[in-house]
Protein backbone atom coordinates (compact mmCIF):
# COMPACT_ATOMS: atom_id res chain seq x y z
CA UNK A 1 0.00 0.00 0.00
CA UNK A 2 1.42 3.54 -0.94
CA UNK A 3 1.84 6.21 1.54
CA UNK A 4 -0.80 8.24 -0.98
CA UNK A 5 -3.12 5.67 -0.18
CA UNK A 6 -3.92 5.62 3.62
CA UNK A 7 -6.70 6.37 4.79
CA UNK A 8 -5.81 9.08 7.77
CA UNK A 9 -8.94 8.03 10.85
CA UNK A 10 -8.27 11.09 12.02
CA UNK A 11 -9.13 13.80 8.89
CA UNK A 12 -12.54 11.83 8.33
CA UNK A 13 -13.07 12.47 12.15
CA UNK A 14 -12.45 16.06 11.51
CA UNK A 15 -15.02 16.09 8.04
CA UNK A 16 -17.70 14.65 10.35
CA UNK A 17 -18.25 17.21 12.43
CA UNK A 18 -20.80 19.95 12.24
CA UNK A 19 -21.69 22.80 14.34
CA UNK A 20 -24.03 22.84 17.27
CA UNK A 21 -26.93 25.20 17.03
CA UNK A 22 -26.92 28.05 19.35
CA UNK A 23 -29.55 27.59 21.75
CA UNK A 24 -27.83 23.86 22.54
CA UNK A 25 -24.84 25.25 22.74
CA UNK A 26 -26.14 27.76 25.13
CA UNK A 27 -27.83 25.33 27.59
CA UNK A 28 -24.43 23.35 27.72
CA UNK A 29 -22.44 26.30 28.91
CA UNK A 30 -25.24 27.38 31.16
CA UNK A 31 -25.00 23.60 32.77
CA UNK A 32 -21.05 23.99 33.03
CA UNK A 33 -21.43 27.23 34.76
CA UNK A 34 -23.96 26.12 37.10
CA UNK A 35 -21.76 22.91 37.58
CA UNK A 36 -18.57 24.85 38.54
CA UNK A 37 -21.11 27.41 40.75
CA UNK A 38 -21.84 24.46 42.72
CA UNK A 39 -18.21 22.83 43.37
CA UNK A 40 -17.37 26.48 43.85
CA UNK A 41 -19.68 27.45 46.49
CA UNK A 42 -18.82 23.52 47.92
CA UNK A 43 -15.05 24.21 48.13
CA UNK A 44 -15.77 27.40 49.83
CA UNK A 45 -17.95 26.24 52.46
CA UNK A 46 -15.75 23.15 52.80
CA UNK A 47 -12.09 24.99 52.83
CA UNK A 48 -12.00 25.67 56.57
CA UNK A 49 -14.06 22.54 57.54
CA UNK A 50 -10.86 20.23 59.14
CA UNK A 51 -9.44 23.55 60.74
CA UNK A 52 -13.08 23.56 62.25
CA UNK A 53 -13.91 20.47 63.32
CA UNK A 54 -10.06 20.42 64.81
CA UNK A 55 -10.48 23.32 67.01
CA UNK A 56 -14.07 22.13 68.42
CA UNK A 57 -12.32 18.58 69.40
CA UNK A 58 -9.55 20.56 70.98
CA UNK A 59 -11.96 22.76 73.09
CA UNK A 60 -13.81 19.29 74.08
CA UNK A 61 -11.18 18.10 75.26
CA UNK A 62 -10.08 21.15 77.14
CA UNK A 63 -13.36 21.27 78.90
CA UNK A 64 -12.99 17.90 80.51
CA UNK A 65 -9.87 18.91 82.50
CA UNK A 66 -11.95 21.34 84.17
């Protein structure tokens, strides 16, 4: 077989595609954004968490001495 005559998988990958109407395109950004609100808002809520949870055991404990 000649190196004229492969067949590259790849280039009819790239000839299949078409573009996505608007309004789908849209709602799929809308979802990521709304997606990376939520592990956002998550992460900030949970940042401080350990540092929290450390310093209410250590208190706990320091009330039992007394």
């Amino acid at each position: 077989m000649a190196k004229k005559d492969r067949i590259n998988p790849f280039k009819e990958l790239e000839r299949s595609l078409l573009e996505v109407p608007p309004e789908m395109k849209k709602k799929v950004m809308n979802d990521i954004a709304t997606a990376k609100l939520i592990i956002d808002m998550g992460s900030l809520y949970t940042y401080n968490y350990p540092a929290a949870v450390k310093e209410v055991l250590r208190k706990k404990k320091g009330n039992r001495n007394k």
